[in-house]
Protein backbone atom coordinates (compact mmCIF):
# COMPACT_ATOMS: atom_id res chain seq x y z
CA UNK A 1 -42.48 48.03 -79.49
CA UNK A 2 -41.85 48.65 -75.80
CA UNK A 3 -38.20 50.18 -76.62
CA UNK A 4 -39.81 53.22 -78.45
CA UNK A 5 -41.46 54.50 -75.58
CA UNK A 6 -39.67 57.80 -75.16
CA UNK A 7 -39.25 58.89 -71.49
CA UNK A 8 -39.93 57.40 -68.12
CA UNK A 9 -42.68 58.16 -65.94
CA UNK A 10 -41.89 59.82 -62.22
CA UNK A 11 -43.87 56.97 -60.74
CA UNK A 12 -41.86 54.12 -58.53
CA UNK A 13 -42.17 50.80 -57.75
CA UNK A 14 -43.76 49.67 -54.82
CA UNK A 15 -42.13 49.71 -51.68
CA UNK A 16 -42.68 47.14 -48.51
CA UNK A 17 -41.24 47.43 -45.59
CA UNK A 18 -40.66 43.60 -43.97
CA UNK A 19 -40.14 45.31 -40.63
CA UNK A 20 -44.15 46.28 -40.19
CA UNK A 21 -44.96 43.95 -37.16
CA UNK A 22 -48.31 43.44 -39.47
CA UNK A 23 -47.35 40.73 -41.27
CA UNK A 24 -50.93 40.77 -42.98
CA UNK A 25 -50.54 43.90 -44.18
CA UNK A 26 -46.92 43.06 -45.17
CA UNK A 27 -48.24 40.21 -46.95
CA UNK A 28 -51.41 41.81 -48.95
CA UNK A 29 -48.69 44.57 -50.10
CA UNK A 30 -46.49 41.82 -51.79
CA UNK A 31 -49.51 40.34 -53.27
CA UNK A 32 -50.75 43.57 -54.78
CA UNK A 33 -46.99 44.25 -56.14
CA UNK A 34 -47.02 40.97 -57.85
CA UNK A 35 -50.53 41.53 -59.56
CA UNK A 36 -49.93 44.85 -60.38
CA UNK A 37 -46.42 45.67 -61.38
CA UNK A 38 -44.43 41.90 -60.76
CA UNK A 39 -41.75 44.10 -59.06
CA UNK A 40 -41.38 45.37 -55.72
CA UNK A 41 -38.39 46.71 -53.56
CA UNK A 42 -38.11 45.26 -49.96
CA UNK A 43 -36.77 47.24 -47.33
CA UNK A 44 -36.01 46.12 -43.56
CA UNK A 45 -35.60 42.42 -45.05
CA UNK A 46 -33.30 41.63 -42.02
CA UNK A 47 -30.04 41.00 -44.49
CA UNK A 48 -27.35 42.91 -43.04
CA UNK A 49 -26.51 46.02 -44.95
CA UNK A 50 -22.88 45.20 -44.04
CA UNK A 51 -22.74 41.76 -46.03
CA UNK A 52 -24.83 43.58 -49.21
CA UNK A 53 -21.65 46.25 -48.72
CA UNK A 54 -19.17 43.23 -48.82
CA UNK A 55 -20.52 41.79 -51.48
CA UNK A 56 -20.72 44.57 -53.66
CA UNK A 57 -17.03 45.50 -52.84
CA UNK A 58 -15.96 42.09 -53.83
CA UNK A 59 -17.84 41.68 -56.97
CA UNK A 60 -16.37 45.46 -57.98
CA UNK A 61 -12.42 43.75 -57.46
CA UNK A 62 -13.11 41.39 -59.64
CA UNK A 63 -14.38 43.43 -62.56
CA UNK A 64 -11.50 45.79 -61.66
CA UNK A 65 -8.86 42.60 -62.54
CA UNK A 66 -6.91 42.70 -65.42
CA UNK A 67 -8.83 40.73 -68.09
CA UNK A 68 -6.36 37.38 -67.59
CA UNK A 69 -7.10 36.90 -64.37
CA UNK A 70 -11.16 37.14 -64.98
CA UNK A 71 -10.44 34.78 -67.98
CA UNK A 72 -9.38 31.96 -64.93
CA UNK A 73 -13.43 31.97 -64.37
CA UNK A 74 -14.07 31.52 -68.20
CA UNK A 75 -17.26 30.09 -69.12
CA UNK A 76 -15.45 27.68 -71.42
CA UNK A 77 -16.25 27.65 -74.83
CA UNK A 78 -17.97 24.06 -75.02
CA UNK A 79 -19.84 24.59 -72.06
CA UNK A 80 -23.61 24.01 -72.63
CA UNK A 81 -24.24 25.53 -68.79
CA UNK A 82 -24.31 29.40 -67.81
CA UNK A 83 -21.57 29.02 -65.09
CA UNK A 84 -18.69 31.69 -65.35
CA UNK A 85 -17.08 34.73 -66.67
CA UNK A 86 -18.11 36.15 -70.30
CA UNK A 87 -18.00 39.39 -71.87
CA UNK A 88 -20.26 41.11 -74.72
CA UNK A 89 -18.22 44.03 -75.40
CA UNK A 90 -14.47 45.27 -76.64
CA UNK A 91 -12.21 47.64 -74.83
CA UNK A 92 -10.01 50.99 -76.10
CA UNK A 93 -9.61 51.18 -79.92
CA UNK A 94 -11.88 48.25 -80.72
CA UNK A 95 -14.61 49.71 -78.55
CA UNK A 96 -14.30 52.88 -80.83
CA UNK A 97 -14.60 50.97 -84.30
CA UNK A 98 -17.61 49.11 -83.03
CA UNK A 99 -19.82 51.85 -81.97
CA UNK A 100 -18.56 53.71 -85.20
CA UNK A 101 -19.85 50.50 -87.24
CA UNK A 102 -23.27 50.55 -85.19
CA UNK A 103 -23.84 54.21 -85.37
CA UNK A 104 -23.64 54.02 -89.57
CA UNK A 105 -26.20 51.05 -89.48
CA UNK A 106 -28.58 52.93 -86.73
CA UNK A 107 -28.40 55.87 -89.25
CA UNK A 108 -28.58 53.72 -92.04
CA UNK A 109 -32.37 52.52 -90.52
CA UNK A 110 -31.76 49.19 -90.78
CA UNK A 111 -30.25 48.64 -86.93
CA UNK A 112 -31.46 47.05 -83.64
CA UNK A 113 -30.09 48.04 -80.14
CA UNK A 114 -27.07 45.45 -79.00
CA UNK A 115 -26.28 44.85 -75.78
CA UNK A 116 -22.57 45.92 -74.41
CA UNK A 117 -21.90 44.39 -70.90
CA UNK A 118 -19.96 41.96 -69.01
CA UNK A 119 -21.28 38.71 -66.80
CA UNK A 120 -20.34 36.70 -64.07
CA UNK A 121 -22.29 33.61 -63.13
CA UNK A 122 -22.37 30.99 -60.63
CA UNK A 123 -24.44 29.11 -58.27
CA UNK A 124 -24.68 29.70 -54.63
CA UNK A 125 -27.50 27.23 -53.41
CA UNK A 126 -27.44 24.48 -53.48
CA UNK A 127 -24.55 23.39 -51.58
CA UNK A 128 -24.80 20.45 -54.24
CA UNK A 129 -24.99 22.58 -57.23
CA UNK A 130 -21.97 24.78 -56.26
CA UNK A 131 -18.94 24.75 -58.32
CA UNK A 132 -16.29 26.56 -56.73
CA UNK A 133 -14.21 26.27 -60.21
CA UNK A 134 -16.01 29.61 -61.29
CA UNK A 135 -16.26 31.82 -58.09
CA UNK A 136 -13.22 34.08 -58.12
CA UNK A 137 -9.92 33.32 -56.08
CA UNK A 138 -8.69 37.22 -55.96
CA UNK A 139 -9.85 37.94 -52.35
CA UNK A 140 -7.67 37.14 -49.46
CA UNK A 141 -8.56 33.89 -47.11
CA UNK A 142 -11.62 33.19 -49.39
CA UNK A 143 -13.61 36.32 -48.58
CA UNK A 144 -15.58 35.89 -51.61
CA UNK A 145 -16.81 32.14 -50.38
CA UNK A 146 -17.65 33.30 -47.15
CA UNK A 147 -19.87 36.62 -47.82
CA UNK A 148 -21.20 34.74 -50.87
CA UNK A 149 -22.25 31.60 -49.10
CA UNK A 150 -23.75 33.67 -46.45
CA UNK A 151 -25.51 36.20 -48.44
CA UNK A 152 -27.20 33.01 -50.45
CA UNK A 153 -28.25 31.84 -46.98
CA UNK A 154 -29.94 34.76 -46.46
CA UNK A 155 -31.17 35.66 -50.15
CA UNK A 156 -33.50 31.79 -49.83
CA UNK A 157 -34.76 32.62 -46.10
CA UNK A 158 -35.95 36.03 -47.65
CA UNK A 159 -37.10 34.15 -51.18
CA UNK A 160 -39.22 31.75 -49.31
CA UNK A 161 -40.72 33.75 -47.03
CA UNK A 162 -41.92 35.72 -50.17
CA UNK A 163 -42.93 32.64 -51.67
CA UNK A 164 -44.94 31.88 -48.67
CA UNK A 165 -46.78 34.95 -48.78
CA UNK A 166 -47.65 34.89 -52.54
CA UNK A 167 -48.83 31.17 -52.08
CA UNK A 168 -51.05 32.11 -49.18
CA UNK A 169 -52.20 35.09 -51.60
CA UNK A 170 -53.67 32.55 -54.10
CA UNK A 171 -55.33 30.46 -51.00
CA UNK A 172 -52.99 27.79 -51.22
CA UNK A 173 -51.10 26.70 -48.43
CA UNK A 174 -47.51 28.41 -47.56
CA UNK A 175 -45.22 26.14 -49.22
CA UNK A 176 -47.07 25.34 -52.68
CA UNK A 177 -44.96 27.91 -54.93
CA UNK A 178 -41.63 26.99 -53.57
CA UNK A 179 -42.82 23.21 -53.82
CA UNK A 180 -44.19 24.15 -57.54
CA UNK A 181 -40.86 25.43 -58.01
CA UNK A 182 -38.63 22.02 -57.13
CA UNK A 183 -38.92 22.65 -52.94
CA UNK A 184 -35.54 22.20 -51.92
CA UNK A 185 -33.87 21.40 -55.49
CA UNK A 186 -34.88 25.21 -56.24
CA UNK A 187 -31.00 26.49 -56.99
CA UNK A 188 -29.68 30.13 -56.71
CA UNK A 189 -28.02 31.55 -59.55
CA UNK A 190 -25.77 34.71 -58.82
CA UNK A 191 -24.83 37.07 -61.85
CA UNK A 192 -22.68 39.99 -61.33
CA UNK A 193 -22.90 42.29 -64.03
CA UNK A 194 -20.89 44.89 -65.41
CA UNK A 195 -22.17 47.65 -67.78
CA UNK A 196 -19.17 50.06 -68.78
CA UNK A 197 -19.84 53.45 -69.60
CA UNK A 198 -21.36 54.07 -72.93
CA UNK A 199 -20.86 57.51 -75.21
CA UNK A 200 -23.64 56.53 -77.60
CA UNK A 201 -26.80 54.83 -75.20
CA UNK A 202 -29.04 55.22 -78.23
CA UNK A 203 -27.13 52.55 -79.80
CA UNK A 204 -26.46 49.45 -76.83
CA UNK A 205 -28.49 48.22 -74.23
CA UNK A 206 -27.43 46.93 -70.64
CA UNK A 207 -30.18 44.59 -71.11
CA UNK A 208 -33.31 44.96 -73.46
CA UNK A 209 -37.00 44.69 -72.65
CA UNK A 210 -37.72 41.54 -71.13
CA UNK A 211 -38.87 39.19 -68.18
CA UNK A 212 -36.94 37.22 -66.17
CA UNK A 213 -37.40 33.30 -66.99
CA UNK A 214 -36.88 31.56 -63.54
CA UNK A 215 -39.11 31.86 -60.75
CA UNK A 216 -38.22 35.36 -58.42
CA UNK A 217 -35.24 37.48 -58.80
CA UNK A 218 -33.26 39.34 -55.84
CA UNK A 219 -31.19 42.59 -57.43
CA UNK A 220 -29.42 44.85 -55.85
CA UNK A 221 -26.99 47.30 -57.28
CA UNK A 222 -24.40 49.93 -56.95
CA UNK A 223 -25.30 53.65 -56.87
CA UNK A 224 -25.34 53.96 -60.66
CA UNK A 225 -29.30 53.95 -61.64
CA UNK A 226 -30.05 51.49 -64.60
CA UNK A 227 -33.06 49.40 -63.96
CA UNK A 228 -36.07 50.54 -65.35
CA UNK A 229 -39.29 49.16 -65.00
CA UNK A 230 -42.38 48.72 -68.08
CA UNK A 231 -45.98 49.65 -66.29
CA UNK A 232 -48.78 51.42 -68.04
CA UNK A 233 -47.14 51.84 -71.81
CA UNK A 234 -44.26 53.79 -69.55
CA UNK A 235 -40.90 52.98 -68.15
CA UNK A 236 -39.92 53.75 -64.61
CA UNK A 237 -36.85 54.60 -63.09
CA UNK A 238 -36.23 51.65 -60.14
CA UNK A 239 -34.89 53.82 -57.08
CA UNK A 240 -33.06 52.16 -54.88
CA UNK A 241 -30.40 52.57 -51.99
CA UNK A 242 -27.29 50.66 -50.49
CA UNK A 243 -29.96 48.08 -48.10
CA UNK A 244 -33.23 47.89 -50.25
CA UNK A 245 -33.34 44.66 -52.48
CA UNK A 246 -35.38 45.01 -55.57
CA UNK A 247 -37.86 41.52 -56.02
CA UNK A 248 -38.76 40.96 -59.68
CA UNK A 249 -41.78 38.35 -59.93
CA UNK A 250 -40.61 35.82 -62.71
CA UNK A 251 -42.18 33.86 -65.58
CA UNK A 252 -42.30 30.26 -63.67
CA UNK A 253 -44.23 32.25 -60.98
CA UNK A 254 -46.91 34.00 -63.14
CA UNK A 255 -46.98 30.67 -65.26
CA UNK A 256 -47.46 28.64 -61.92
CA UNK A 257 -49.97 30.85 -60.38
CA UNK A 258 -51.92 30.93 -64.13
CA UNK A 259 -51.32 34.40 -65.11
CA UNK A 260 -52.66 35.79 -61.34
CA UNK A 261 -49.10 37.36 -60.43
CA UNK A 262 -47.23 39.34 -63.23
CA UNK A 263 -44.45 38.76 -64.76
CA UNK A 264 -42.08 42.09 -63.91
CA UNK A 265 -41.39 43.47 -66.94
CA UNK A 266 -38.04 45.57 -66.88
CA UNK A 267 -34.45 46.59 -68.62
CA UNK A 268 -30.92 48.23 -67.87
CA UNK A 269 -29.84 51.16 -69.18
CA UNK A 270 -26.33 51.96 -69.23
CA UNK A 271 -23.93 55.65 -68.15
CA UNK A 272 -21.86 57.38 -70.33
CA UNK A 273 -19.60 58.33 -68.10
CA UNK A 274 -19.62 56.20 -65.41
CA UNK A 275 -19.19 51.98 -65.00
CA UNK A 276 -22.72 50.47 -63.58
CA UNK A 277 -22.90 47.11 -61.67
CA UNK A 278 -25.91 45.27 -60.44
CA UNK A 279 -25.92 41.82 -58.94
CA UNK A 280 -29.04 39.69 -59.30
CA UNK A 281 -29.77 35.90 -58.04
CA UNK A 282 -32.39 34.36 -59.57
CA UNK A 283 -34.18 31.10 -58.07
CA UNK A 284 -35.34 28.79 -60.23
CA UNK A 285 -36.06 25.24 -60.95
CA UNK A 286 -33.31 22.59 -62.11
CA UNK A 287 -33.56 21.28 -65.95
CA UNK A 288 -35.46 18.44 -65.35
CA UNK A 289 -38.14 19.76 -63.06
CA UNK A 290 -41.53 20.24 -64.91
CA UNK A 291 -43.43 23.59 -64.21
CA UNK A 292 -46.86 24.81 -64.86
CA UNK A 293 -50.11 26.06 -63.50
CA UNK A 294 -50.33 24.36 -59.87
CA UNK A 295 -53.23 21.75 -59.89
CA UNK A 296 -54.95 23.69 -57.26
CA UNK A 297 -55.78 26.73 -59.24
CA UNK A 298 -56.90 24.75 -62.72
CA UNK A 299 -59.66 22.80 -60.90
CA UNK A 300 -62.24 24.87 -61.30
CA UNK A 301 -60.63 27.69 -64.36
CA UNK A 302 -58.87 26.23 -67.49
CA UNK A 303 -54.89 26.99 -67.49
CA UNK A 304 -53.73 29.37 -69.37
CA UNK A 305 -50.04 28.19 -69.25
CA UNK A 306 -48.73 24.52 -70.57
CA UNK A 307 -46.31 22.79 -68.26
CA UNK A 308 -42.87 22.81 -69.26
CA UNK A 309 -39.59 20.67 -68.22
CA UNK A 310 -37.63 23.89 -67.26
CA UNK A 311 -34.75 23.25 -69.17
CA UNK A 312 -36.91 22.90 -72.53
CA UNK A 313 -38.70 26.31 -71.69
CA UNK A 314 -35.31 28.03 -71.40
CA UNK A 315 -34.64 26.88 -75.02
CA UNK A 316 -38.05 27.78 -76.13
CA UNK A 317 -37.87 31.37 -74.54
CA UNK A 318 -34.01 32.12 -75.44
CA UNK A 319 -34.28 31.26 -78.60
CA UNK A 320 -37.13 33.12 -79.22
CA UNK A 321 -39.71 30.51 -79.75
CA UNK A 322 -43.65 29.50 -79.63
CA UNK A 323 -44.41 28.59 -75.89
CA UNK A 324 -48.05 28.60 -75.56
C-alpha cells in the first residue's frame, strides 16, 4: 500500500508559468504534467493575488466561528447532495478520548488511519446551480458572495483554457474535453477545508491516498504545507506560495482521454501544532451527464475506460466499488 511508503522524495511538481508569451511551449508543458505526474502548479495564471488573499481570509473567519454559527450552513442530515458545512472530528476533552481509543487499536495492529478534518462545500458555477442557503452570511455587505462569485469567474476562464490545451494535446480540437465534460453544464464545486492540528499524525489523515473523481481540480492553500503528491513509489511535498494554484488532473479526464493523461495521485497531511486550510474547486460533470473515452480517440485503439452517468460513477468509486 501507497500509505507505507516512508518519507517523501525532494523532487517537486512541475511548474508552468502561464505568463511565457510561448503559448506552445506553455501548452506542451501542461501536456507533459498531465502524462507524467496529473499535477502541476500554475503560476502567472492572471487571477489576482489580491482576490486568492480575500478569499483565503474569508474562508479562515468562518472556520474561526463559534461552532453554532457554522452549524447555520449544515449539510442537513437527509441531504443526499454534498452542499454545506460538516465536520469529521471532536474538540477539547472528546478530541483527547478519541485519539487515546485510536492509539490502543494502532498498537493493538488491527487499525487503519481515520481522517480528522472539517468541510465546507458549495457551488459557485453555475449561476443555476448556486444555492446561496450554504455560503456563509458572517462577512459584512456579502463579501463572501462577491470574492467568491468572482474568484469562480476566474477559476473556469483558467479551467478552460487548460482544458483547451490538453484537448489540443490529444489532436482534438480546443473545446472537446470541456464539451466531454457537459460544456457549459460543467459546475464548480468549492470546498474549504479545515485540518486542526494533530499530536498523533501517525494515527489520522487530512485526506488519504487517492484521486480526485471529477474532471480538474484548482487548490490553493494557506502557508501550512499538507499536500503531498504519489510519483515513482514516492511521495512529494507540493510547494506552493500565496499566488501559485496547484492543477490536479482528475479521473473523468484520464477516463475521457483513455488513460493518455494521469490521474494526479495525492493526499493531506495534517500539523501538530498548527491549524492547516486548503481550498479546492473541482469541475465536474452534473449527475446525469454520461462520461467516457471521447469517440475520437477509440476509433482506431479499443477504450480502456466504460462510460459512466457521473452520478453512478460517484457511487461506484465512493463506495469503493468495481468500475471497469
Amino acid at each position: 500500500m501507497a500509505e507505507s511508503v516512508q518519507g517523501t522524495s525532494p523532487v517537486d511538481i512541475p511548474i508552468v508559468d502561464l505568463s511565457n508569451p510561448n503559448e506552445d511551449l506553455v501548452a506542451r508543458a501542461v501536456v507533459k504534467a498531465s502524462e507524467t505526474w496529473g499535477m502541476f502548479q500554475v503560476v502567472n495564471h492572471g487571477i489576482p493575488t489580491e482576490l486568492m488573499r480575500r478569499l483565503k481570509e474569508l474562508g479562515t473567519e468562518f472556520f474561526e466561528l463559534p461552532e453554532k454559527e457554522k452549524e447555520a450552513v449544515a449539510r442537513p442530515a437527509d441531504s443526499i447532495d454534498i452542499e454545506g458545512y460538516t465536520t469529521d472530528y471532536k474538540k477539547d476533552g472528546e478530541a483527547k478520548s478519541i485519539l487515546l481509543s485510536l492509539s490502543i487499536y494502532h498498537n493493538s495492529g488491527c487499525y487503519s488511519r481515520k481522517t480528522w478534518a472539517d468541510h465546507l462545500f458549495h457551488r459557485v458555477c453555475p449561476p443555476s446551480r448556486i444555492n446561496y442557503r450554504f455560503w456563509p452570511k458572517n462577512s459584512p455587505d456579502y463579501r463572501y458572495e462577491e470574492v467568491n462569485e468572482e474568484y469562480a469567474r476566474e477559476i473556469k476562464k483558467l479551467s478552460e483554457k487548460i482544458m483547451g490545451w490538453l484537448s489540443e494535446g490529444l489532436g482534438l480540437h480546443h473545446d472537446a474535453l470541456k464539451e466531454g465534460l457537459g460544456g457549459e453544464t460543467v459546475e464548480y464545486l468549492m470546498k474549504i477545508i479545515f485540518y486542526p492540528p494533530c499530536p498523533k499524525l501517525e494515527l489520522l489523515y487530512g485526506a488519504p491516498h487517492h484521486t480526485d473523481l471529477n474532471g480538474i481540480t484548482f487548490l490553493i492553500a494557506d502557508e501550512v504545507d499538507g499536500l503531498q503528491a504519489y510519483q515513482d513509489n514516492k511521495w512529494v511535498d507540493v510547494k506552493y506560495d500565496d499566488s501559485g494554484i496547484v492543477v490536479i488532473i482528475a479521473d473523468q479526464i484520464k477516463r475521457m482521454s483513455n488513460g493518455r493523461y494521469k490521474s494526479g495521485e495525492h493526499r493531506a497531511t495534517m500539523d501538530t501544532v498548527r491549524t492547516r486550510l486548503s481550498w479546492p474547486v473541482f469541475a465536474e460533470p452534473n449527475l446525469d451527464h454520461v462520461v467516457g473515452p471521447l469517440p475520437e480517440l477509440v476509433l482506431d485503439n479499443a477504450p480502456k475506460f466504460k462510460p459512466y452517468v457521473y452520478r453512478e460513477y460517484k457511487f461506484l468509486k465512493m463506495n469503493k466499488l468495481p468500475l471497469d
